[in-house]
PDB file of N, CA and C in Angstrom:
ATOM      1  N   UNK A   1     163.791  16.822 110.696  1.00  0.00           N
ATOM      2  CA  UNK A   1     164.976  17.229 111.412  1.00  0.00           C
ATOM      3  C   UNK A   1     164.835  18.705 111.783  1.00  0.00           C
ATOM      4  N   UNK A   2     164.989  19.311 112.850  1.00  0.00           N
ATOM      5  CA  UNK A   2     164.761  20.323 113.303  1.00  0.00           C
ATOM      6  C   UNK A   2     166.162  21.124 113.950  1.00  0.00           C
ATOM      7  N   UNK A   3     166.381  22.210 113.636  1.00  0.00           N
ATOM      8  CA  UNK A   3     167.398  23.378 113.881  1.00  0.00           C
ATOM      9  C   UNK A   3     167.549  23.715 114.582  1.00  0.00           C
ATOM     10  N   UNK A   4     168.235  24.171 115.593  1.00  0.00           N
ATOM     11  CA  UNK A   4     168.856  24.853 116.078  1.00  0.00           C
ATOM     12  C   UNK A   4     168.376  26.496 116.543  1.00  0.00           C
ATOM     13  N   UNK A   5     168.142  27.218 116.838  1.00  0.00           N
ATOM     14  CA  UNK A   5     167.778  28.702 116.648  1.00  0.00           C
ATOM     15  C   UNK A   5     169.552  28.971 117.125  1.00  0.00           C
ATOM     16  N   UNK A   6     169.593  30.199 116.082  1.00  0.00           N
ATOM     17  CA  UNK A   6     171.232  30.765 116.059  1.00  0.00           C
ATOM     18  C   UNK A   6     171.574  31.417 116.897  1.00  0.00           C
ATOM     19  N   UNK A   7     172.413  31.376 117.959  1.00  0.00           N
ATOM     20  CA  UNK A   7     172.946  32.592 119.048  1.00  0.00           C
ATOM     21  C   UNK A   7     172.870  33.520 118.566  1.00  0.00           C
ATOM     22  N   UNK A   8     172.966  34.713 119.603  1.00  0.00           N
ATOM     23  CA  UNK A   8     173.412  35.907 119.432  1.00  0.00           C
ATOM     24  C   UNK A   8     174.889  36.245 118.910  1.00  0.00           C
ATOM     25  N   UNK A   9     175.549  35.565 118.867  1.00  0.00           N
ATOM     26  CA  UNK A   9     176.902  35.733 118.177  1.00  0.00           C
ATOM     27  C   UNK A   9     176.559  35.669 116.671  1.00  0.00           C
ATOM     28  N   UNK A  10     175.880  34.569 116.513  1.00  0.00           N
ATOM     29  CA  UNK A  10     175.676  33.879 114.984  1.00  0.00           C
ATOM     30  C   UNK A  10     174.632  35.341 114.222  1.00  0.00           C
ATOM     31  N   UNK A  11     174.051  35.951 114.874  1.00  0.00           N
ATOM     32  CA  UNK A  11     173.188  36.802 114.503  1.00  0.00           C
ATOM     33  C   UNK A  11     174.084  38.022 113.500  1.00  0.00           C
ATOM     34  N   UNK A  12     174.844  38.339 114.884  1.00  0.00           N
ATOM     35  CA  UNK A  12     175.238  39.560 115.119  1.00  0.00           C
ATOM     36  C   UNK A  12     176.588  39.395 113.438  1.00  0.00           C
ATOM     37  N   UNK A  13     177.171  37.957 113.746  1.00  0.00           N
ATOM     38  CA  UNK A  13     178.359  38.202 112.487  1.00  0.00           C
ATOM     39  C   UNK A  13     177.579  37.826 110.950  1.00  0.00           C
ATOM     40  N   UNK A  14     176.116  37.557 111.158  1.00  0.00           N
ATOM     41  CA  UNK A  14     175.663  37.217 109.548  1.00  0.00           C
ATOM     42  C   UNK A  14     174.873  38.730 109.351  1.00  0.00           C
ATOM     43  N   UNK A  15     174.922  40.169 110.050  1.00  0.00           N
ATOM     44  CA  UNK A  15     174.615  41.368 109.547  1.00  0.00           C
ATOM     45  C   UNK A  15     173.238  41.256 108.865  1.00  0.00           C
ATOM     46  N   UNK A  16     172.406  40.201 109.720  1.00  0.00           N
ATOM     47  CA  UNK A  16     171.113  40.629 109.200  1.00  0.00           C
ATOM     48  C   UNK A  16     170.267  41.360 109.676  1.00  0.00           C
ATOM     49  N   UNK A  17     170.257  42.015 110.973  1.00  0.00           N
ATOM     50  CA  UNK A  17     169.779  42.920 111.851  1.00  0.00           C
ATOM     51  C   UNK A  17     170.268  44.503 111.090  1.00  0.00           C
ATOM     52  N   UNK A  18     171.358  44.597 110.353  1.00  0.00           N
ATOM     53  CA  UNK A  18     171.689  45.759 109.650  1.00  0.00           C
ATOM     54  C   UNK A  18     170.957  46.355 108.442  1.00  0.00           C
ATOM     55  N   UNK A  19     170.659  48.371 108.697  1.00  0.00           N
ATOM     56  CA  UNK A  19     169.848  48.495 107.408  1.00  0.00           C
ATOM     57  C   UNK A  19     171.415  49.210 106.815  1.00  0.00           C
ATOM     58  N   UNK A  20     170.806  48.643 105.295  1.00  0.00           N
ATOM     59  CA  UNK A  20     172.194  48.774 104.182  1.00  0.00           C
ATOM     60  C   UNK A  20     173.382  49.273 104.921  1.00  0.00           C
ATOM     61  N   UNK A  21     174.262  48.503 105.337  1.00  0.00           N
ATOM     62  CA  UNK A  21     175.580  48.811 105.691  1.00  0.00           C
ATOM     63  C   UNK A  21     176.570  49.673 104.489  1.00  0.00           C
ATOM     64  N   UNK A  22     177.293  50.714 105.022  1.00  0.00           N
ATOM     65  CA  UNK A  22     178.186  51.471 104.096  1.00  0.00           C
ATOM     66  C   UNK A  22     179.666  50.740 104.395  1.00  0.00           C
ATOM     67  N   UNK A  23     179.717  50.087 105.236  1.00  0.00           N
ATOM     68  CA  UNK A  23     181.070  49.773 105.666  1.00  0.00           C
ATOM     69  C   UNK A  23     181.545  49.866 106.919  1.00  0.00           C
ATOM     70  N   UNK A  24     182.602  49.085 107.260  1.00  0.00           N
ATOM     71  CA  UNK A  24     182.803  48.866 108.912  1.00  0.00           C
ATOM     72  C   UNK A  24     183.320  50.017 109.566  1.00  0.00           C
ATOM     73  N   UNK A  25     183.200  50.374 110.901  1.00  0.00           N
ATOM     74  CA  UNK A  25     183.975  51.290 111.671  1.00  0.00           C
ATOM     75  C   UNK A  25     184.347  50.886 112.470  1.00  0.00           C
ATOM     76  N   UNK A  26     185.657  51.754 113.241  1.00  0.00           N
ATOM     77  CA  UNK A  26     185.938  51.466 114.346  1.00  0.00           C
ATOM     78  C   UNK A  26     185.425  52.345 115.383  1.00  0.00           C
ATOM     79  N   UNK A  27     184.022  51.751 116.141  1.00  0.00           N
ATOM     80  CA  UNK A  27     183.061  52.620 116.540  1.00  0.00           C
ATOM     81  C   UNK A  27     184.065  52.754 118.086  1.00  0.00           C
ATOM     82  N   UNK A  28     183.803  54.110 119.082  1.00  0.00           N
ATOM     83  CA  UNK A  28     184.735  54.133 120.369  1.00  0.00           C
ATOM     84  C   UNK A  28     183.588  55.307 120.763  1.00  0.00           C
ATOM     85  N   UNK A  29     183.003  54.782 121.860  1.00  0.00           N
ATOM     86  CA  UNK A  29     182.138  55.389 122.715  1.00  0.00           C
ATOM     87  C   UNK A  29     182.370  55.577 124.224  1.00  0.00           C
ATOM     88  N   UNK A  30     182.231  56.523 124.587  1.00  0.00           N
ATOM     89  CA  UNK A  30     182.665  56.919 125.969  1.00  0.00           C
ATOM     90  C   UNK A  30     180.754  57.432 127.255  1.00  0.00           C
ATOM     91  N   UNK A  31     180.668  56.630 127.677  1.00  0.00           N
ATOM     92  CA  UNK A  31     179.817  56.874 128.486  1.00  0.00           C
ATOM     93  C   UNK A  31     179.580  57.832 129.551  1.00  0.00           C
ATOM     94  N   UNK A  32     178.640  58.456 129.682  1.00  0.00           N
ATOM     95  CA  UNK A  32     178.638  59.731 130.866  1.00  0.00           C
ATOM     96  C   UNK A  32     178.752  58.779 132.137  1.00  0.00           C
ATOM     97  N   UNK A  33     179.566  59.370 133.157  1.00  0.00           N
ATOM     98  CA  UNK A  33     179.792  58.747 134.538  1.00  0.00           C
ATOM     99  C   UNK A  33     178.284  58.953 135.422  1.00  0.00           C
ATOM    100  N   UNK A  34     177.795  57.479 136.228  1.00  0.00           N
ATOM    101  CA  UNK A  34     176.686  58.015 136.875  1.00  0.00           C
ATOM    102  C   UNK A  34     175.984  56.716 136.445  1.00  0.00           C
ATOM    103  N   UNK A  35     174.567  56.651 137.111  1.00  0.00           N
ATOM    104  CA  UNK A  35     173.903  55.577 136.951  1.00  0.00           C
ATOM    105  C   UNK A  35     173.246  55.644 135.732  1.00  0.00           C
ATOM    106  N   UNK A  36     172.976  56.045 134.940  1.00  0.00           N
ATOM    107  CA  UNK A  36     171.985  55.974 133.719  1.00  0.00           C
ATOM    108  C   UNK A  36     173.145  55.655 132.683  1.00  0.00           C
ATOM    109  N   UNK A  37     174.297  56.273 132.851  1.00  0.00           N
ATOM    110  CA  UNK A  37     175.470  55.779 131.564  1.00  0.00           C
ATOM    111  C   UNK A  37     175.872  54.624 131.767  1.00  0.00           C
ATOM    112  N   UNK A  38     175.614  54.011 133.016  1.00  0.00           N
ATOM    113  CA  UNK A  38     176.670  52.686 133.543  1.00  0.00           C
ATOM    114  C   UNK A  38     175.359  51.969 133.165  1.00  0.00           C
ATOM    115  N   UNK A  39     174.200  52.439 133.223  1.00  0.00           N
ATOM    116  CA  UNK A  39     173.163  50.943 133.057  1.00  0.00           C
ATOM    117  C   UNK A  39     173.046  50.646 131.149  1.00  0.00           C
ATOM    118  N   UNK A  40     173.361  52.137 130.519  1.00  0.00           N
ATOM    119  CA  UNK A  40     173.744  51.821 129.036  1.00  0.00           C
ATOM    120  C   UNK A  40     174.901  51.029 128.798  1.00  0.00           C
ATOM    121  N   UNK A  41     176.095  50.694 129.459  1.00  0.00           N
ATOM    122  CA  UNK A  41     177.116  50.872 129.028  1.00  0.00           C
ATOM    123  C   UNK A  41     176.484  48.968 129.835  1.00  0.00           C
ATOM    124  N   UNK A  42     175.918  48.776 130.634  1.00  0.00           N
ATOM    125  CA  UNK A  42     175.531  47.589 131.048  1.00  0.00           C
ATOM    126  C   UNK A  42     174.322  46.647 129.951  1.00  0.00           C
ATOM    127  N   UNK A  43     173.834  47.267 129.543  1.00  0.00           N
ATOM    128  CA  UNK A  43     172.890  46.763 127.875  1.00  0.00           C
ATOM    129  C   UNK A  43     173.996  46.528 127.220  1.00  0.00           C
ATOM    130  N   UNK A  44     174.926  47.557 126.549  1.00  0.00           N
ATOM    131  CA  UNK A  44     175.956  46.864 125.878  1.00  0.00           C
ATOM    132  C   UNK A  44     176.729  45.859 126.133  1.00  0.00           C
ATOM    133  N   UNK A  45     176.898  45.101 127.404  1.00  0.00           N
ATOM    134  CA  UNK A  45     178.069  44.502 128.008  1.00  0.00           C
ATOM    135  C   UNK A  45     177.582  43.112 127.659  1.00  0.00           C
ATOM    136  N   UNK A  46     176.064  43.494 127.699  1.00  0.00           N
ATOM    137  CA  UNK A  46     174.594  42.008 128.241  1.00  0.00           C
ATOM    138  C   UNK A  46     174.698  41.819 126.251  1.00  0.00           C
ATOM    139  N   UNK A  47     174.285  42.879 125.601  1.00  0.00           N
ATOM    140  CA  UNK A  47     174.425  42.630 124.149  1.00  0.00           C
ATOM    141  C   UNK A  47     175.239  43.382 123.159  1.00  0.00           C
ATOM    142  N   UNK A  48     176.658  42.986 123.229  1.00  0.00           N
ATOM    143  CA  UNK A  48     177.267  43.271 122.359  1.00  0.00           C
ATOM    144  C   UNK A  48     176.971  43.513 120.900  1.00  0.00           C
ATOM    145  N   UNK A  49     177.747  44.941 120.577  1.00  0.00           N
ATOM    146  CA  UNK A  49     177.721  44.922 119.499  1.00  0.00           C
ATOM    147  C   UNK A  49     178.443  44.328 118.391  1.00  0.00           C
ATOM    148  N   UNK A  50     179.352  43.867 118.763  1.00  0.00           N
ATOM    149  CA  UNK A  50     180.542  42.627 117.657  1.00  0.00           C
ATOM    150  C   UNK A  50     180.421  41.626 118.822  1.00  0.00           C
ATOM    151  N   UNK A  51     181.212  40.718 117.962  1.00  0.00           N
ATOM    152  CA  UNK A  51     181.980  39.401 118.971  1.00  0.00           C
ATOM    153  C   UNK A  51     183.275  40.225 119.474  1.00  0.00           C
ATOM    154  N   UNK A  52     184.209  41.202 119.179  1.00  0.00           N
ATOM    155  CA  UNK A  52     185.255  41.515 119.702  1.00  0.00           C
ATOM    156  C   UNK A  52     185.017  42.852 120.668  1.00  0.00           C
ATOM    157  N   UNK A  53     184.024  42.931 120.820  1.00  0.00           N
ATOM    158  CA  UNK A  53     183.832  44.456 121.645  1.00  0.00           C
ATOM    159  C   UNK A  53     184.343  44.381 122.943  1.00  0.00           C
ATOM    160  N   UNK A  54     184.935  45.767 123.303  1.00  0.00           N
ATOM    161  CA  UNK A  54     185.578  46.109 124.723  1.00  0.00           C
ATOM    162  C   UNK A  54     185.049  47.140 125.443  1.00  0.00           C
ATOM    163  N   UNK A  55     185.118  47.111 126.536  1.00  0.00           N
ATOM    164  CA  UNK A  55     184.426  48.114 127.527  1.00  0.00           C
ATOM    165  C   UNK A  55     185.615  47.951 128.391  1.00  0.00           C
ATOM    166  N   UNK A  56     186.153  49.473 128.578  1.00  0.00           N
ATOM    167  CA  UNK A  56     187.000  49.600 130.015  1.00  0.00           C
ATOM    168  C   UNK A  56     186.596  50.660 131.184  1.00  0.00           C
ATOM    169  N   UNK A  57     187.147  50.907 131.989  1.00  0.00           N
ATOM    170  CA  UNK A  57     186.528  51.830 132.933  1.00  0.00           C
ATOM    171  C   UNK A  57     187.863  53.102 133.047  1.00  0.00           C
ATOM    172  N   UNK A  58     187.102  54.077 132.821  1.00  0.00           N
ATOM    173  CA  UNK A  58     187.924  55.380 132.450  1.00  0.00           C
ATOM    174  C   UNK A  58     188.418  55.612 133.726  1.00  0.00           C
ATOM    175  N   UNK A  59     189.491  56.526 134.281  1.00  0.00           N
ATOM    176  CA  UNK A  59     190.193  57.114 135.571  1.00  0.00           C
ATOM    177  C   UNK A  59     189.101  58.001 135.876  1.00  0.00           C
ATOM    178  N   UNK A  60     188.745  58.543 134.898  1.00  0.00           N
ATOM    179  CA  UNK A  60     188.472  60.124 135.520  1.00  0.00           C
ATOM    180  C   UNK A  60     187.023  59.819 135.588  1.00  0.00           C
ATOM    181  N   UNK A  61     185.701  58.427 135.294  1.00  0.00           N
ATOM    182  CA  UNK A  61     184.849  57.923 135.690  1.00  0.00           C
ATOM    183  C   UNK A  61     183.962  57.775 134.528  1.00  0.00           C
ATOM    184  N   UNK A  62     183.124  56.896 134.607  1.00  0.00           N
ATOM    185  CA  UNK A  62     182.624  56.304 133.360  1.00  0.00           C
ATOM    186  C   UNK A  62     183.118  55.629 132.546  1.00  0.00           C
ATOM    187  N   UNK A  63     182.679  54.644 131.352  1.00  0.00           N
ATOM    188  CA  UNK A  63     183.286  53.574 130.492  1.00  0.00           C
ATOM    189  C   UNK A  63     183.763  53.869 128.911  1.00  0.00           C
ATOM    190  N   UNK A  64     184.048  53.158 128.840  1.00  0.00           N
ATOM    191  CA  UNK A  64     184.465  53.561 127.497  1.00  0.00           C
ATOM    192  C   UNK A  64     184.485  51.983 126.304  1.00  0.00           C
ATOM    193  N   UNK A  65     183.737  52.137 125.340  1.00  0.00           N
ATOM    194  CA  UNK A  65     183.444  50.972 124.620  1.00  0.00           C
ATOM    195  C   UNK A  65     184.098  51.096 123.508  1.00  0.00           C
ATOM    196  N   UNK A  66     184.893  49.574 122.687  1.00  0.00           N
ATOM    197  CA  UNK A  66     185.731  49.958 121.342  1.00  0.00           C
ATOM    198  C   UNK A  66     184.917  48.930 120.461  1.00  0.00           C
ATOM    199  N   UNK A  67     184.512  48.931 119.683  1.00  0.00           N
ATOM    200  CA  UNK A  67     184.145  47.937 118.382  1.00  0.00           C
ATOM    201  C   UNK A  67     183.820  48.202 117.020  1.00  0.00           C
ATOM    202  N   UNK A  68     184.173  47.035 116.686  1.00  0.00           N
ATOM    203  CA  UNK A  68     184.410  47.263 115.182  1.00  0.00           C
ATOM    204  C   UNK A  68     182.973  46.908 114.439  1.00  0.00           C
ATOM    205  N   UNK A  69     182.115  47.650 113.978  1.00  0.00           N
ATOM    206  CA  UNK A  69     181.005  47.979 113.893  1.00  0.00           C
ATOM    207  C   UNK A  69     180.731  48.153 112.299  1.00  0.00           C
ATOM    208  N   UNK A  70     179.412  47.839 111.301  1.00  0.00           N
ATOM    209  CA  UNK A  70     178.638  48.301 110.592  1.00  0.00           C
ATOM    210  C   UNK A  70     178.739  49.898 110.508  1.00  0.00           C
ATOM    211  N   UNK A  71     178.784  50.865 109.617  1.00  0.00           N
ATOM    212  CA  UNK A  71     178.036  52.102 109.460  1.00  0.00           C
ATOM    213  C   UNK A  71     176.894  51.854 108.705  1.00  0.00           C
ATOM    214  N   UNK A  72     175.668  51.784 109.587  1.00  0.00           N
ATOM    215  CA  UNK A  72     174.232  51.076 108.971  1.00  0.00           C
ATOM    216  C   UNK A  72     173.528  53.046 109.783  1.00  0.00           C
ATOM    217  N   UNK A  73     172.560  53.029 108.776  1.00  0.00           N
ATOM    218  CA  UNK A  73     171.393  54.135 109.442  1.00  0.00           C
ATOM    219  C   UNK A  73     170.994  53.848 110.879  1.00  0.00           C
ATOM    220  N   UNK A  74     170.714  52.402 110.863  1.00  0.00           N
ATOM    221  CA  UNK A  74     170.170  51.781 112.206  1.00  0.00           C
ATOM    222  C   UNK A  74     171.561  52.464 113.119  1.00  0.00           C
ATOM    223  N   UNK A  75     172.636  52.441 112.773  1.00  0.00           N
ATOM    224  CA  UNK A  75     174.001  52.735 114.066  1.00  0.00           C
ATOM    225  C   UNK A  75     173.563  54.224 114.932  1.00  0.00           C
ATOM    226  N   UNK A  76     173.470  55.221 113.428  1.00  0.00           N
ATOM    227  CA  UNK A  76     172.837  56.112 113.470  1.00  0.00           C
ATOM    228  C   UNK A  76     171.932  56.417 114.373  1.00  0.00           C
ATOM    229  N   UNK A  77     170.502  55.706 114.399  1.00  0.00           N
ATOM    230  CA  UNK A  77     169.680  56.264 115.297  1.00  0.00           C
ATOM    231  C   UNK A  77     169.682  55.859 116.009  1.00  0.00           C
ATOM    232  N   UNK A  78     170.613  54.658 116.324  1.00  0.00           N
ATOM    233  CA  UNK A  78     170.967  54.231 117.812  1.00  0.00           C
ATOM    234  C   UNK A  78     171.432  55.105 118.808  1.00  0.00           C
ATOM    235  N   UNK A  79     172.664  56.076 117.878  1.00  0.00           N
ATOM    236  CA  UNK A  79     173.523  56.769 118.740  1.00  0.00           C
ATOM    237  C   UNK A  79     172.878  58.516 118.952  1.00  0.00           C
ATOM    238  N   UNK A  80     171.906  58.178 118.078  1.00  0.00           N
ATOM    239  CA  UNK A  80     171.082  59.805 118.271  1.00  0.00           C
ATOM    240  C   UNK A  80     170.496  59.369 119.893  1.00  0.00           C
ATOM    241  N   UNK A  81     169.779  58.506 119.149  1.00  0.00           N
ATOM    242  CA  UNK A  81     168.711  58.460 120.968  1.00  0.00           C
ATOM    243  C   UNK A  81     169.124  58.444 122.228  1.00  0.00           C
ATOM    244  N   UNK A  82     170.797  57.887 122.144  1.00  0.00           N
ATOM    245  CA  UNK A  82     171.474  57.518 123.311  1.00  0.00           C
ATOM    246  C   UNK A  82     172.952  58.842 123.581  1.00  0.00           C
ATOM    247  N   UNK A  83     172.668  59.892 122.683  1.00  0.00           N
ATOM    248  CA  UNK A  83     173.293  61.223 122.680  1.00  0.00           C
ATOM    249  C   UNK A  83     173.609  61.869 123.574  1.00  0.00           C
ATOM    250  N   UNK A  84     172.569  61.790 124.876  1.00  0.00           N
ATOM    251  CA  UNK A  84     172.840  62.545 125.825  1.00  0.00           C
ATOM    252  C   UNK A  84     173.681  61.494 126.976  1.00  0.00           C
ATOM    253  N   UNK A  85     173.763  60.315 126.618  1.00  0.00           N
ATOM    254  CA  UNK A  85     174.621  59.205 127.836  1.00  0.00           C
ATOM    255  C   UNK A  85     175.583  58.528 127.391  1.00  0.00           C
ATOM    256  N   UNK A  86     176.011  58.412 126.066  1.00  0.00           N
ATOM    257  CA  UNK A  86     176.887  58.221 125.238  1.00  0.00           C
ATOM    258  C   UNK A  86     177.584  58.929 124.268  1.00  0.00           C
ATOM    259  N   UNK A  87     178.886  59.247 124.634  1.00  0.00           N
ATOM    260  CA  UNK A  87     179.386  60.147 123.429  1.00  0.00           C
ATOM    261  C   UNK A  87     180.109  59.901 122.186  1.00  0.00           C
ATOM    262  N   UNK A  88     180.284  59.731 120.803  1.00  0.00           N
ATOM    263  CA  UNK A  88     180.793  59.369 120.155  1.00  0.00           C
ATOM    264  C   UNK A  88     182.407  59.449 120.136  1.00  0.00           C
ATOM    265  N   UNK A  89     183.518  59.046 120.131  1.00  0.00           N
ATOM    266  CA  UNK A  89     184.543  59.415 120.257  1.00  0.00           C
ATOM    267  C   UNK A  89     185.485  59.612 119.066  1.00  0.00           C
ATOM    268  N   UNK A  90     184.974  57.904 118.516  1.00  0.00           N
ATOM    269  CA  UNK A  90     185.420  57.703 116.875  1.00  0.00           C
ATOM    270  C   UNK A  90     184.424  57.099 116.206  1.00  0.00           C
ATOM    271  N   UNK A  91     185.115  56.999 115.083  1.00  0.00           N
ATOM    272  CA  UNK A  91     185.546  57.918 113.872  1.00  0.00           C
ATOM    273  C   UNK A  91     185.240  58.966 114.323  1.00  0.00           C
ATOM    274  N   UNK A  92     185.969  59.788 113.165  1.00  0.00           N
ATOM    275  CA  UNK A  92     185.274  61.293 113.409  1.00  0.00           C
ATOM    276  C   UNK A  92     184.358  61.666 112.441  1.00  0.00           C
ATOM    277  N   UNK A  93     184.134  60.920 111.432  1.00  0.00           N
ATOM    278  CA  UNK A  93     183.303  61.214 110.585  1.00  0.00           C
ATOM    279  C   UNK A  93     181.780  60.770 111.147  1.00  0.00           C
ATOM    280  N   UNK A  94     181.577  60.217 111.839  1.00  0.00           N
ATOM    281  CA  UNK A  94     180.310  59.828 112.685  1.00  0.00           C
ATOM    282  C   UNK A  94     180.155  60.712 113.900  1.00  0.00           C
ATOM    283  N   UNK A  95     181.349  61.042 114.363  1.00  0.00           N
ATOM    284  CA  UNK A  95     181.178  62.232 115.507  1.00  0.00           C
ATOM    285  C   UNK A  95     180.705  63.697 115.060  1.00  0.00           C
ATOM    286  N   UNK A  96     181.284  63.586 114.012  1.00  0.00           N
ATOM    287  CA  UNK A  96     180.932  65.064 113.159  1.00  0.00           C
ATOM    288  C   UNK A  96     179.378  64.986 112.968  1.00  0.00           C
ATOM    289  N   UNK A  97     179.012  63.995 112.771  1.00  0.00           N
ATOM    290  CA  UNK A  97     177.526  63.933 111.674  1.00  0.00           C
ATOM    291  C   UNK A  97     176.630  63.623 113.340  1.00  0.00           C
ATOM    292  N   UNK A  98     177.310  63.323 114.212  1.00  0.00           N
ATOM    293  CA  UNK A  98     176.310  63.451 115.535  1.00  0.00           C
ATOM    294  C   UNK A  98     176.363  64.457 115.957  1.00  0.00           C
ATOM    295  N   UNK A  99     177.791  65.574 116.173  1.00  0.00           N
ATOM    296  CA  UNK A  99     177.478  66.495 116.629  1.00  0.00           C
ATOM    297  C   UNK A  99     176.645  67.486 115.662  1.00  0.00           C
ATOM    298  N   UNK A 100     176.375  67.613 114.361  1.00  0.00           N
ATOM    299  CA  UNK A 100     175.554  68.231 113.697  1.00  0.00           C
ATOM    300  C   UNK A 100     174.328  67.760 113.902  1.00  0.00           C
ATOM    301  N   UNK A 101     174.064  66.685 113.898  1.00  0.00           N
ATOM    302  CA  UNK A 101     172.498  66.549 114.796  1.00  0.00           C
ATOM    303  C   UNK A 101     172.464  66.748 115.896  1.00  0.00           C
ATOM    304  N   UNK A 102     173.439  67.327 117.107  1.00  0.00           N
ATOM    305  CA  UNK A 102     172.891  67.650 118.258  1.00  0.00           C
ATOM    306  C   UNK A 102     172.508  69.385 117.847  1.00  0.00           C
ATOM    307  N   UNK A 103     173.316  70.007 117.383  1.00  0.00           N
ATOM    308  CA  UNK A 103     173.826  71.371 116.844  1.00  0.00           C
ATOM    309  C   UNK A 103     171.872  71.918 116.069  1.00  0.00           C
ATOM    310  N   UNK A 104     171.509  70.602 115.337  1.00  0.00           N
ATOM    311  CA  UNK A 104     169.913  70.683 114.956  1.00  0.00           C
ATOM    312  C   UNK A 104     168.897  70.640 115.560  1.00  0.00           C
ATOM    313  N   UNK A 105     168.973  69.993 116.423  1.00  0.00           N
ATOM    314  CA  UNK A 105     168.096  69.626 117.763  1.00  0.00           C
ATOM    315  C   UNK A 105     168.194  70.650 118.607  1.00  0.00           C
ATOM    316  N   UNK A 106     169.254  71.067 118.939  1.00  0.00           N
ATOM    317  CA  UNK A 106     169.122  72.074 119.711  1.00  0.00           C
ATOM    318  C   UNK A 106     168.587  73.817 119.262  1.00  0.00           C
ATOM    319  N   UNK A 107     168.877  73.977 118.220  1.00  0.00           N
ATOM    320  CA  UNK A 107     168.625  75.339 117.102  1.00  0.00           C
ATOM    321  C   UNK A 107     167.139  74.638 117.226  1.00  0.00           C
ATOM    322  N   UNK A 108     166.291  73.651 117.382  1.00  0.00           N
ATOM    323  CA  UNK A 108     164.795  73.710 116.562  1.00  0.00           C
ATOM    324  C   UNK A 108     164.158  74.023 118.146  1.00  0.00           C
ATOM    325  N   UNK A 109     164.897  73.331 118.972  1.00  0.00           N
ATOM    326  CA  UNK A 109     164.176  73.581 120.115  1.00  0.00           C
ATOM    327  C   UNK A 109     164.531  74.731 120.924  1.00  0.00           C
ATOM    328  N   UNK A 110     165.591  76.471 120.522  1.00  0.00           N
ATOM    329  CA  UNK A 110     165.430  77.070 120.525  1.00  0.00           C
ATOM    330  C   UNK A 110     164.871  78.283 119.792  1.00  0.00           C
ATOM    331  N   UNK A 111     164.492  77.646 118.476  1.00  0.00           N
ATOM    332  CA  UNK A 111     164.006  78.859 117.855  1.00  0.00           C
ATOM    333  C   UNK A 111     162.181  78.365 117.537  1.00  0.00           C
ATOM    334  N   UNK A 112     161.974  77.473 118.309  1.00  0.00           N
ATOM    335  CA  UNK A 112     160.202  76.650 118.291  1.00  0.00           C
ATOM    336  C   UNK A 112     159.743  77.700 119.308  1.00  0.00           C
ATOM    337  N   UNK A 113     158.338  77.807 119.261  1.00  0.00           N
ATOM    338  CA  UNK A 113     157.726  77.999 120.585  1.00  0.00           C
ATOM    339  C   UNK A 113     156.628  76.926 121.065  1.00  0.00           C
ATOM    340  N   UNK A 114     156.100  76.512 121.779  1.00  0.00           N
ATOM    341  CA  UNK A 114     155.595  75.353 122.130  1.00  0.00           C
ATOM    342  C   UNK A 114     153.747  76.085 122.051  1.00  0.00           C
TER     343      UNK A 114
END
């Protein structure tokens, strides 16, 4: 008898793609307006991060995403790499700890010489 392979829904709510989760957030990301934020904010739309996630479209331009999310390391270096086209909004305890890694990144790559 042979199985099934599990959707992407089924994936995403059994948290096995997660490294050690600390607990859920209510993650709220706001995308830079322009083609490179709209084609991120279009990966997210194609693969959600929950089953309940929302994306709306801001007035003043660009999107804005709400979900209720893992705090896994993996969230983490998701939202480092995607720093400059995505901005953290909430929590603030994850906004804090991104803007101190931008605050690092930027101090190494002004006080480096190449």
């Amino acid at each position: 008898m042979s199985t099934a392979l599990p959707t992407l829904r089924q994936i995403l709510d059994s948290g096995v793609l997660e490294f050690s989760p600390v607990g859920t957030v209510e993650l709220v990301l706001r995308f830079r307006p322009g083609r490179a934020g709209d084609q991120l904010m279009t990966n997210y739309a194609e693969t959600p991060l929950c089953n309940e996630q929302r994306i709306t479209m801001l007035a003043q331009g660009g999107h804005q995403l709400c979900a209720t999310v893992h705090h896994t390391r993996e969230l983490v270096w998701m939202l480092q790499a995607q720093a400059h086209l995505a901005e953290v909004i909430a929590p603030a305890h994850l906004r804090q700890e991104l803007q101190l890694f931008a605050a690092q990144v930027s101090e190494q790559y002004r006080s480096s010489t190449a």
